[in-house]
C-alpha atoms as a PDB file:
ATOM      1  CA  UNK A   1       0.000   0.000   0.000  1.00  0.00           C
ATOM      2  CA  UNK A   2       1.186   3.531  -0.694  1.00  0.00           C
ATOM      3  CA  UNK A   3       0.535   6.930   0.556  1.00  0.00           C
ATOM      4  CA  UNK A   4      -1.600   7.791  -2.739  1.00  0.00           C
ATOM      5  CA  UNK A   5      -3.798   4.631  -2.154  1.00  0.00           C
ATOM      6  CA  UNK A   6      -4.803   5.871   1.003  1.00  0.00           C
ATOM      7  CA  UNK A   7      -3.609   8.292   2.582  1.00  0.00           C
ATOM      8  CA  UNK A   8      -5.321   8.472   6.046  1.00  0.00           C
ATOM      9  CA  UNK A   9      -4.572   4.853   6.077  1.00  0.00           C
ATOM     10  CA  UNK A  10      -1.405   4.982   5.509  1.00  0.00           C
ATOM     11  CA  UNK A  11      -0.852   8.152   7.889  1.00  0.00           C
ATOM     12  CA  UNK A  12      -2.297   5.692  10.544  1.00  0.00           C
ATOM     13  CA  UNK A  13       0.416   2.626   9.907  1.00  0.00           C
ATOM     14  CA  UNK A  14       3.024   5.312   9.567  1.00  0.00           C
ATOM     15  CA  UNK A  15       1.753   6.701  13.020  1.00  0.00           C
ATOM     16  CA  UNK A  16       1.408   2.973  14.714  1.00  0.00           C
ATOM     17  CA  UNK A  17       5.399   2.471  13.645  1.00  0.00           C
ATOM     18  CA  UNK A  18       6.588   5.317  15.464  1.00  0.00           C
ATOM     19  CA  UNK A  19       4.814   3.758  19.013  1.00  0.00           C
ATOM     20  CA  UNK A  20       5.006  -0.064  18.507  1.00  0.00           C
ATOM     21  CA  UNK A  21       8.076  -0.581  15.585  1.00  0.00           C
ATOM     22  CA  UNK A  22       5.403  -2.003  13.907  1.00  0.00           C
ATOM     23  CA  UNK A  23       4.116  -0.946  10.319  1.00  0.00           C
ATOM     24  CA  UNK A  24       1.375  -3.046  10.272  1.00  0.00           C
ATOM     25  CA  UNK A  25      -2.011  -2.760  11.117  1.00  0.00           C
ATOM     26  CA  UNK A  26      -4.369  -5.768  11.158  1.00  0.00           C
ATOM     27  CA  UNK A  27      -8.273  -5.428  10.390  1.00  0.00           C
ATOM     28  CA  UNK A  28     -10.579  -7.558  11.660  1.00  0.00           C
ATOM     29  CA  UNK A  29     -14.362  -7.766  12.063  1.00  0.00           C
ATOM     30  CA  UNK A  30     -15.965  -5.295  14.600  1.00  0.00           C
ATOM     31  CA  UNK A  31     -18.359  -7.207  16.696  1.00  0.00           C
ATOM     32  CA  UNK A  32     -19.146  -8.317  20.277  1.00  0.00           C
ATOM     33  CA  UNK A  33     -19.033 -11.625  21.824  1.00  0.00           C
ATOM     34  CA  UNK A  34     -22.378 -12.974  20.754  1.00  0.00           C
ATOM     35  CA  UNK A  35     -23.526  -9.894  19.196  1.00  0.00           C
ATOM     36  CA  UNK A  36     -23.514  -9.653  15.015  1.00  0.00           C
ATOM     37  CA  UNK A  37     -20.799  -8.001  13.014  1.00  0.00           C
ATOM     38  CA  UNK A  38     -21.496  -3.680  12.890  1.00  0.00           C
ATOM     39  CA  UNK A  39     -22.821  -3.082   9.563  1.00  0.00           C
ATOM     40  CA  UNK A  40     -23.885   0.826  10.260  1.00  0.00           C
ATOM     41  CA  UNK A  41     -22.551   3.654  11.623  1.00  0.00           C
ATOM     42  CA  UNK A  42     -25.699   3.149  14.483  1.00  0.00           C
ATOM     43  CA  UNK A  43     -25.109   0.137  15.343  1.00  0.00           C
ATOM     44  CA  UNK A  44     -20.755   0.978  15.500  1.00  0.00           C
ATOM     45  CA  UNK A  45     -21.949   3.480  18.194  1.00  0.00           C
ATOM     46  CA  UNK A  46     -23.874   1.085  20.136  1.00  0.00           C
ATOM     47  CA  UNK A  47     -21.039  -1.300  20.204  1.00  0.00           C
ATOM     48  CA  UNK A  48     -18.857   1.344  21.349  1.00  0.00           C
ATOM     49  CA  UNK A  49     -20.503   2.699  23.985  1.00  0.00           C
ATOM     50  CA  UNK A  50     -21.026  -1.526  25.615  1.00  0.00           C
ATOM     51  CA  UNK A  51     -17.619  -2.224  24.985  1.00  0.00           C
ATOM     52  CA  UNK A  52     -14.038  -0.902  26.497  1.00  0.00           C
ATOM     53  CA  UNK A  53     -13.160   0.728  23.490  1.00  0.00           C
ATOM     54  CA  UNK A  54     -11.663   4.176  24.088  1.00  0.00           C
ATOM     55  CA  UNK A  55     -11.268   5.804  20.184  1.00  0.00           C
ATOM     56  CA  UNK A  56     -13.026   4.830  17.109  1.00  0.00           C
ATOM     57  CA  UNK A  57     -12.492   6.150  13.537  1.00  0.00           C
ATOM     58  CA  UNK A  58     -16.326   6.122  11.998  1.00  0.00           C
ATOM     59  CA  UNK A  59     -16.823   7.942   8.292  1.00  0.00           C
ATOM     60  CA  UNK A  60     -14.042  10.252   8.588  1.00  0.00           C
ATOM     61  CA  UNK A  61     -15.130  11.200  12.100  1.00  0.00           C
ATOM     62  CA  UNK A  62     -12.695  10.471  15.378  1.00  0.00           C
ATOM     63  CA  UNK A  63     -15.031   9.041  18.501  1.00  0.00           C
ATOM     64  CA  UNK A  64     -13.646   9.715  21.382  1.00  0.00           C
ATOM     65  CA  UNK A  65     -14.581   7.776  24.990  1.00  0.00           C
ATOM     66  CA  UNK A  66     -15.154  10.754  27.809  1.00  0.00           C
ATOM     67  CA  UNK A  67     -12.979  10.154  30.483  1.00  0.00           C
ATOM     68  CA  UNK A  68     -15.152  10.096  34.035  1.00  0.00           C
END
């Protein structure tokens, strides 16, 4: 993958090297034990908000968890 495939995706790998020495990202299904895979941006949010994921990337958009 280059840059001019994708850049936000690539920005990302680039970004995950710097912290782990890693430039490699794996994707995998988004889904909760039991629960069916997220096929909308709803039902992403719902998933987020039951599970102990702190950031999301969503459509362009950065999700954030509030901290308590």
């Amino acid at each position: 993958m280059t840059e001019r495939d994708n850049p936000n995706y690539y920005k990302l790998i680039k970004e995950f090297k710097k912290f782990t020495g890693y430039g490699i990202v794996v994707n995998t299904s988004f889904n909760l034990h039991g629960r069916a895979i997220v096929m909308t941006p709803d039902h992403a949010i719902e998933d987020f908000i039951d599970c102990g994921i702190d950031t999301m990337y969503i459509e362009g958009f950065k999700v954030v968890r509030k901290k308590n």
